[in-house]
Each structure stands twice: as C-alpha cells, then as structure tokens.
N, C-alpha and C. Protein backbone atom coordinates (compact mmCIF):
# COMPACT_ATOMS: atom_id res chain seq x y z
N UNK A 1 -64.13 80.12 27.48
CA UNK A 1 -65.21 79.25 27.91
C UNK A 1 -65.21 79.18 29.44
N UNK A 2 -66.39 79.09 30.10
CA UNK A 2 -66.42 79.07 31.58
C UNK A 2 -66.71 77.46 31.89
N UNK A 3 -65.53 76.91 32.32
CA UNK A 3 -65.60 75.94 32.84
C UNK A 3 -66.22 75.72 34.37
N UNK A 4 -66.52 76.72 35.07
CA UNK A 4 -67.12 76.13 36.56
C UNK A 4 -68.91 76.28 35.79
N UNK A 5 -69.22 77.29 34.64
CA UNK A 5 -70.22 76.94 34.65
C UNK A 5 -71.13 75.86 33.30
N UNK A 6 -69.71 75.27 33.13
CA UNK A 6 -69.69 73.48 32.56
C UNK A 6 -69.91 72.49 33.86
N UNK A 7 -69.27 72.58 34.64
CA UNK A 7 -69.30 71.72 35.62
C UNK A 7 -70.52 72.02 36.60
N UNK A 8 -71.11 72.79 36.36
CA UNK A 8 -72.48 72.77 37.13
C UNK A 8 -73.36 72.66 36.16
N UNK A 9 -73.32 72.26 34.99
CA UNK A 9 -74.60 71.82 34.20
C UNK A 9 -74.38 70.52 34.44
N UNK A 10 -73.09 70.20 33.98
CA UNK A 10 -72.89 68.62 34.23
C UNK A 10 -73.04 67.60 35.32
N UNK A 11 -73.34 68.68 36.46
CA UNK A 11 -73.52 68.08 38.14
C UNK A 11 -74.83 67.83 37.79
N UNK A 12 -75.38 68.98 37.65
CA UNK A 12 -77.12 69.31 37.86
C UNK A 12 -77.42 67.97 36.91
N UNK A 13 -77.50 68.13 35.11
CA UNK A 13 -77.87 67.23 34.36
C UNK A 13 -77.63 66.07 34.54
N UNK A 14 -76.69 65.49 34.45
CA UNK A 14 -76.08 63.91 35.02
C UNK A 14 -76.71 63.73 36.01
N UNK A 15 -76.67 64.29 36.92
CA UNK A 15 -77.13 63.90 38.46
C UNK A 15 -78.57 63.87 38.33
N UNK A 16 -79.82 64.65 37.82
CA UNK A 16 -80.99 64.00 37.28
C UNK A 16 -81.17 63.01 36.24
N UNK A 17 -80.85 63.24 35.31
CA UNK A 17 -80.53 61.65 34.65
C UNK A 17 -80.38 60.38 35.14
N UNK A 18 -79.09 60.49 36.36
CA UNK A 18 -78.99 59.37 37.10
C UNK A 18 -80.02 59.01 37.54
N UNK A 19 -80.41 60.27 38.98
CA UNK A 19 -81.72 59.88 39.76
C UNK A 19 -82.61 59.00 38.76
N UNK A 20 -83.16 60.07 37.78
CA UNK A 20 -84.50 59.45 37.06
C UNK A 20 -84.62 58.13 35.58
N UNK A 21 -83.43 57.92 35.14
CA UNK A 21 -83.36 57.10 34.32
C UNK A 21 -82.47 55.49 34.94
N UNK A 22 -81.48 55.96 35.92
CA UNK A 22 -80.92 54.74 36.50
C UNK A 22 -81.57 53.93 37.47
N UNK A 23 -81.88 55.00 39.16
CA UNK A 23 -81.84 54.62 39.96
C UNK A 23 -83.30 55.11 40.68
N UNK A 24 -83.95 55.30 39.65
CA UNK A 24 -86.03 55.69 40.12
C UNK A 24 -86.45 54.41 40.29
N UNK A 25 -85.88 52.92 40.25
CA UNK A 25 -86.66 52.11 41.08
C UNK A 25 -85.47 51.57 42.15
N UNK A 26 -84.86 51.97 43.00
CA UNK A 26 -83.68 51.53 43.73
C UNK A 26 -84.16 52.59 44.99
N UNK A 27 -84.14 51.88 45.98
CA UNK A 27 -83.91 52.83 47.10
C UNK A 27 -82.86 53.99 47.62
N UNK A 28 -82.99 54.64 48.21
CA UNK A 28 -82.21 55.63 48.66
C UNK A 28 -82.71 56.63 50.07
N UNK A 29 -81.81 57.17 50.36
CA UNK A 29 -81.41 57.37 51.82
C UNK A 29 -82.36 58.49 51.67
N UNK A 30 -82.84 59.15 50.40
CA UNK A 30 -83.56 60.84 50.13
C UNK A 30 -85.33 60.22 49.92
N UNK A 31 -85.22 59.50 49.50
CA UNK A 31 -86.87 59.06 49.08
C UNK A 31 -87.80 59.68 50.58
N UNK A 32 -89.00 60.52 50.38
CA UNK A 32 -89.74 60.78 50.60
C UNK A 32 -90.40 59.87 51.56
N UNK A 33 -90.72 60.10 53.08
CA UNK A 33 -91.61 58.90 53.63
C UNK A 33 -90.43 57.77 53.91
N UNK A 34 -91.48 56.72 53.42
CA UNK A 34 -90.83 55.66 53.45
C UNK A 34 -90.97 54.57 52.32
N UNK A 35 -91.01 55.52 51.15
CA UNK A 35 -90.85 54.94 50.07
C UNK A 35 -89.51 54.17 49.69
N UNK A 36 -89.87 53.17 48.78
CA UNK A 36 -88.35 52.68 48.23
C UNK A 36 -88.33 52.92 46.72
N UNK A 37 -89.04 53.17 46.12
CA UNK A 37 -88.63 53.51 44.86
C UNK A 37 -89.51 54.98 44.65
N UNK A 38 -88.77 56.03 43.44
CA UNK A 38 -89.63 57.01 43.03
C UNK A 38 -91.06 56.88 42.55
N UNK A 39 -91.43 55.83 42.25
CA UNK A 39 -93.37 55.92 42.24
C UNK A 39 -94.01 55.92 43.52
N UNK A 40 -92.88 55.06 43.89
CA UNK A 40 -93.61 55.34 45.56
C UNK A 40 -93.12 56.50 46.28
N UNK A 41 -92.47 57.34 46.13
CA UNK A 41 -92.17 58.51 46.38
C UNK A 41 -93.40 59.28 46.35
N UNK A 42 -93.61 59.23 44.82
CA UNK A 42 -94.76 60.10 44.59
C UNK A 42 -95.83 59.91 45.41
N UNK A 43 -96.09 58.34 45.65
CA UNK A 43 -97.64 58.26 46.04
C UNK A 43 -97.65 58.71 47.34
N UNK A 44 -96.14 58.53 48.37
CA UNK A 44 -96.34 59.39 49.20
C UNK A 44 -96.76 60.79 49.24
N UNK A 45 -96.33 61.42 48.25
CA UNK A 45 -96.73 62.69 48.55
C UNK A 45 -97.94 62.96 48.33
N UNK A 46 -98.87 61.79 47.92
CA UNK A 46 -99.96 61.97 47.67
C UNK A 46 -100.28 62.46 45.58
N UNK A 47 -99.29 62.19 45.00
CA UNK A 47 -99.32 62.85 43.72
C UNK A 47 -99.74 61.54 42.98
N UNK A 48 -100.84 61.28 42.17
CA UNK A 48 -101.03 60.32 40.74
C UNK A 48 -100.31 60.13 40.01
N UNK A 49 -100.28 58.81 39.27
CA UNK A 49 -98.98 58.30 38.40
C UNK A 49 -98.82 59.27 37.54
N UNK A 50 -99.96 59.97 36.86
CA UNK A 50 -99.52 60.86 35.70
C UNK A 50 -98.82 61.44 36.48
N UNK A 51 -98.89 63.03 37.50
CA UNK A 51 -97.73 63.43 37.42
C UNK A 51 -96.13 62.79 37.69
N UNK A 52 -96.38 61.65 38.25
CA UNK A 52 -94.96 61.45 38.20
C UNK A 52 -94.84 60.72 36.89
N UNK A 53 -95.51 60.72 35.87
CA UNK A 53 -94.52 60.68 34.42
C UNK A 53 -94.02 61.79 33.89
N UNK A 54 -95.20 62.93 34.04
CA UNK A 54 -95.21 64.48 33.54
C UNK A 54 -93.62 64.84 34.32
N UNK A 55 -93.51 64.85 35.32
CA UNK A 55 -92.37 65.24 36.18
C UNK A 55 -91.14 64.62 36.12
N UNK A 56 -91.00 63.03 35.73
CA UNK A 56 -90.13 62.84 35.26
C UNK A 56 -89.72 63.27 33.74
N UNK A 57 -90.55 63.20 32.95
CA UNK A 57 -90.43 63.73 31.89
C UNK A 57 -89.74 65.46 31.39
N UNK A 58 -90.65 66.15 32.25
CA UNK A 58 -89.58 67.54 32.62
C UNK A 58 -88.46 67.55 33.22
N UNK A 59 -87.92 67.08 34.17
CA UNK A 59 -87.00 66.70 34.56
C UNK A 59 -85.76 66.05 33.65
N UNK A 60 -86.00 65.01 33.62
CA UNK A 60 -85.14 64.45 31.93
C UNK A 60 -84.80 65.37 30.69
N UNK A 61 -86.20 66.06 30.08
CA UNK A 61 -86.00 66.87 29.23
C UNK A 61 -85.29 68.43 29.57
N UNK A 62 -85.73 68.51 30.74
CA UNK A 62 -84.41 69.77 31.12
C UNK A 62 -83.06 69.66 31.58
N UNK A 63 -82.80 68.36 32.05
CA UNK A 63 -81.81 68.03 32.38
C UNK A 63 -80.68 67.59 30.50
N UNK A 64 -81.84 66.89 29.91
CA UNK A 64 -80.99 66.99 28.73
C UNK A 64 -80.66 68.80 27.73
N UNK A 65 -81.31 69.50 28.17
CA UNK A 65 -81.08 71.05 27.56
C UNK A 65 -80.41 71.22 28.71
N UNK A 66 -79.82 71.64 29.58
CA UNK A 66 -79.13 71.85 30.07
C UNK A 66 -77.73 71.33 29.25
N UNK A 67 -77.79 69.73 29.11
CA UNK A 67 -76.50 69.33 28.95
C UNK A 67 -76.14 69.92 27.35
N UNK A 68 -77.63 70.30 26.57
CA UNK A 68 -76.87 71.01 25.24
C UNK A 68 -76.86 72.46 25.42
N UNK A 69 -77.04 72.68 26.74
CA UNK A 69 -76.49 74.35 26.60
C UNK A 69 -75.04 74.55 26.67
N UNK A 70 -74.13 73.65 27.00
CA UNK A 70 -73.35 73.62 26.90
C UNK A 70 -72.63 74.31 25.89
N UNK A 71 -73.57 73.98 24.36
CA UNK A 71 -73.07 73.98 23.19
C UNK A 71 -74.16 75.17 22.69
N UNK A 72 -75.35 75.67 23.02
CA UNK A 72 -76.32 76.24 22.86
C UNK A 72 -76.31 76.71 23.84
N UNK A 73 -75.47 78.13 24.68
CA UNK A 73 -75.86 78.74 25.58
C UNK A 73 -77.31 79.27 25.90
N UNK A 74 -77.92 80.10 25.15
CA UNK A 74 -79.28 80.36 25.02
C UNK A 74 -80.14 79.47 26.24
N UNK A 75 -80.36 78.28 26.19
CA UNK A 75 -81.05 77.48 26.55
C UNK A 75 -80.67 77.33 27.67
N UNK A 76 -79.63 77.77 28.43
CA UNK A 76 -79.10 77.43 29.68
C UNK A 76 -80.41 78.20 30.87
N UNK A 77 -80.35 79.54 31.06
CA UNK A 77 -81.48 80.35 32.11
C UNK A 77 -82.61 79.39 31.81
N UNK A 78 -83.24 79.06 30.71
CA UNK A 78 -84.64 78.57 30.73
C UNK A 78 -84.98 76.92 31.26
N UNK A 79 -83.60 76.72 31.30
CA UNK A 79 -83.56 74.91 31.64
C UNK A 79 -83.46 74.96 33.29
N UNK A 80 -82.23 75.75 33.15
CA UNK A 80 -81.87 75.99 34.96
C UNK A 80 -83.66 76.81 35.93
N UNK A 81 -84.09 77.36 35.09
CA UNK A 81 -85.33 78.11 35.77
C UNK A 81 -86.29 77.05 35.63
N UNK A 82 -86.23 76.33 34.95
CA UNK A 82 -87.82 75.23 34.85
C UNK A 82 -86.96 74.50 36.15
N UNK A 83 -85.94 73.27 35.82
CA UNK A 83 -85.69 72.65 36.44
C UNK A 83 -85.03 73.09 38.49
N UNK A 84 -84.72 74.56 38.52
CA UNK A 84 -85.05 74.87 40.05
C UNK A 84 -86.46 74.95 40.43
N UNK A 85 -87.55 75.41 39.57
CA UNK A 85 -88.45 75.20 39.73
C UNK A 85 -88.91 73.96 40.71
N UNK A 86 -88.94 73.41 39.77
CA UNK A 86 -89.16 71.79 40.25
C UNK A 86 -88.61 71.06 41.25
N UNK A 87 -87.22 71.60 41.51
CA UNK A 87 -86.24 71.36 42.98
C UNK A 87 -86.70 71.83 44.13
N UNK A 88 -88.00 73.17 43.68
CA UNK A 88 -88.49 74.06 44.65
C UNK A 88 -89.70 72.91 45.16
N UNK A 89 -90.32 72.46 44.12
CA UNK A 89 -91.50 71.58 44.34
C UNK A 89 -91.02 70.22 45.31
N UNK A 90 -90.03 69.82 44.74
CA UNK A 90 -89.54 68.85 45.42
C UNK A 90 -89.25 68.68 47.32
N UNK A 91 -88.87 69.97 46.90
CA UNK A 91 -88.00 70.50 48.69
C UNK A 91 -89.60 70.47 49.58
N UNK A 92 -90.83 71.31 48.72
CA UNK A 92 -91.77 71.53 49.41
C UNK A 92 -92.40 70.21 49.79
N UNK A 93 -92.65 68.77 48.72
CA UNK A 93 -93.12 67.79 49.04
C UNK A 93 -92.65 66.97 50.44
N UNK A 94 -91.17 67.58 50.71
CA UNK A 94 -90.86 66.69 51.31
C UNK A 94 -90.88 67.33 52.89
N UNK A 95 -91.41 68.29 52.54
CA UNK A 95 -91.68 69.55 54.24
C UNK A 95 -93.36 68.64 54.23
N UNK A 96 -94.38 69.01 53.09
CA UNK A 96 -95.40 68.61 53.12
C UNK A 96 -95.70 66.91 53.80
N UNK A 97 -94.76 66.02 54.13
CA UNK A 97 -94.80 65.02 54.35
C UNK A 97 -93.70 65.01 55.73
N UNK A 98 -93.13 65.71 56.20
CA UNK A 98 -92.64 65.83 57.57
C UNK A 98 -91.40 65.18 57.65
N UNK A 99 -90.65 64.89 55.80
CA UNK A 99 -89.35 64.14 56.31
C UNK A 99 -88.41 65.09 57.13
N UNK A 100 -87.59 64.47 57.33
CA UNK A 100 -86.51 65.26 57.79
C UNK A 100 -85.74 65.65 57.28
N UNK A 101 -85.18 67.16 57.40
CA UNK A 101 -84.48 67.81 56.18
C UNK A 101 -83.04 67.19 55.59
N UNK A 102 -82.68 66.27 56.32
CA UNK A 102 -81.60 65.78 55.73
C UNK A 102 -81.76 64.90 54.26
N UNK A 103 -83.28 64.74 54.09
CA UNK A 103 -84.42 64.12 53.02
C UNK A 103 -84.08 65.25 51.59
N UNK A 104 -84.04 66.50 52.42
CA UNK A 104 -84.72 67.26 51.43
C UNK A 104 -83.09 68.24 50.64
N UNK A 105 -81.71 67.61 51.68
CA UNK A 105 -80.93 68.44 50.97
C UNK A 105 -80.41 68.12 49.70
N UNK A 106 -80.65 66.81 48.84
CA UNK A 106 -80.59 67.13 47.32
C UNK A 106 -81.38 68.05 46.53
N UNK A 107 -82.72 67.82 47.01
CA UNK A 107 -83.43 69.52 46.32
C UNK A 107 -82.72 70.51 46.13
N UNK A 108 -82.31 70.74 47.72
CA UNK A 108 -81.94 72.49 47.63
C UNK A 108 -80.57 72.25 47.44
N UNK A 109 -79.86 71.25 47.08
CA UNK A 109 -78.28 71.69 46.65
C UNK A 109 -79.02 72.00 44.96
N UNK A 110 -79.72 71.05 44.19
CA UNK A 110 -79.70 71.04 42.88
C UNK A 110 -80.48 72.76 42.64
N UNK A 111 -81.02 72.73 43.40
CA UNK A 111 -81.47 74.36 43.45
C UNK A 111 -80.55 75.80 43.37
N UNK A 112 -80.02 75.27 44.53
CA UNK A 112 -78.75 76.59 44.84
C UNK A 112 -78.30 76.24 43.50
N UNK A 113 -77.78 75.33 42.87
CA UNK A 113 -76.81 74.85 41.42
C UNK A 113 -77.97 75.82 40.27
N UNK A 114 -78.99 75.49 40.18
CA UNK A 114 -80.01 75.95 38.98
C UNK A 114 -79.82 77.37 39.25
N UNK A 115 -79.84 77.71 40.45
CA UNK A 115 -79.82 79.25 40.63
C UNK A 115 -78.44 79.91 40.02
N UNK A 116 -77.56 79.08 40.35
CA UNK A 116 -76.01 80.13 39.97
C UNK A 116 -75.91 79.34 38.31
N UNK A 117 -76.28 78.67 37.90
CA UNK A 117 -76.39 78.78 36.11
C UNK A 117 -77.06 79.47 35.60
N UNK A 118 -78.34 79.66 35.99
CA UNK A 118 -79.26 81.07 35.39
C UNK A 118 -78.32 82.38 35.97
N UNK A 119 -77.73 82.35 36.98
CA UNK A 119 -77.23 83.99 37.06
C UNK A 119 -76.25 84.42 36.12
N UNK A 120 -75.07 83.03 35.99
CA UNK A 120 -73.89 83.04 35.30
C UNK A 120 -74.27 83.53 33.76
C-alpha cells in the first residue's frame, strides 16, 4: 500500500471538508477581497449564490471520493482531476480580483497535491 499517496488524499480531502463544511462562515487570512466568510468570497468574485452551492457541492463530493479512493483506487485520477480543476478556478478568481498571492497559495498547494495523486 502507498502510504505517501494516503496521506495526500487525506491532506487534500480533510482539508476541503474543513474549509467547506467547518469553517465557510469564519474568517480567514485566504478569503478573497475582503470578504469574511465564503459567500462573501464568492460575491467578491463576482459569482451568484448558485454557484457557490454548485461549487461547494463539487468540492465536498470530490473531496469525499477522494477519501474512498483510498479503498476504491479507481476513483482516485477522476476526483484529484475534477477537484485540481477547481483549485485552478480558485487560484484564477483570486488573480481576477488582485489579491495578493499569498491569498492564493492554498489553491496552488491543493493543486500541486491533486496533481501528484492523479500521477501516482
């Protein structure tokens, strides 16, 4: 069994989970603008409530296949490829709004991570 690439599902998954089920109305040092919670994230970027349900919703749901690829390898490339996807979208919202990249390095760590589970 490859345990480093257990421990990067478990970074990636947990660590969206957290973001989006714990701490999406709590401020943080990454929020977009000058939002304090993730709806207001979104509205900075200019995005409607639907997508930020649609997006949390993908997010969550790939973050939970991820955590059963664990047990269901199969599912691992297609979770890690939706959900860098979306890390890609993320990184761009936050260029599109002029934060400063120190804003934007949870994207691209959870990215670089999605990338080396789909390769593995």
């Amino acid at each position: 069994m490859n345990y480093l690439l257990i421990a990067l599902k478990l970074i990636v998954s947990l660590g969206i989970l957290n973001v989006w089920l714990l701490r999406s109305g709590k401020a943080t040092a990454y929020r977009g603008g000058n939002a304090k919670t993730m709806r207001e994230e979104f509205a900075v970027y200019g995005l409607p409530f639907p997508v930020f349900c649609l997006i949390g919703l993908l997010k969550i749901g790939l973050a939970l296949a991820l955590l059963a690829s664990i047990w269901i390898p199969h599912l691992a490339q297609p979770a890690a490829m939706g959900m860098g996807t979306l890390m890609l979208g993320a990184f761009l919202m936050h260029l599109k709004v002029k934060d400063p990249v120190s804003k934007a390095v949870p994207s691209l760590a959870v990215l670089a991570l999605c990338i080396a589970i789909a390769q593995l």
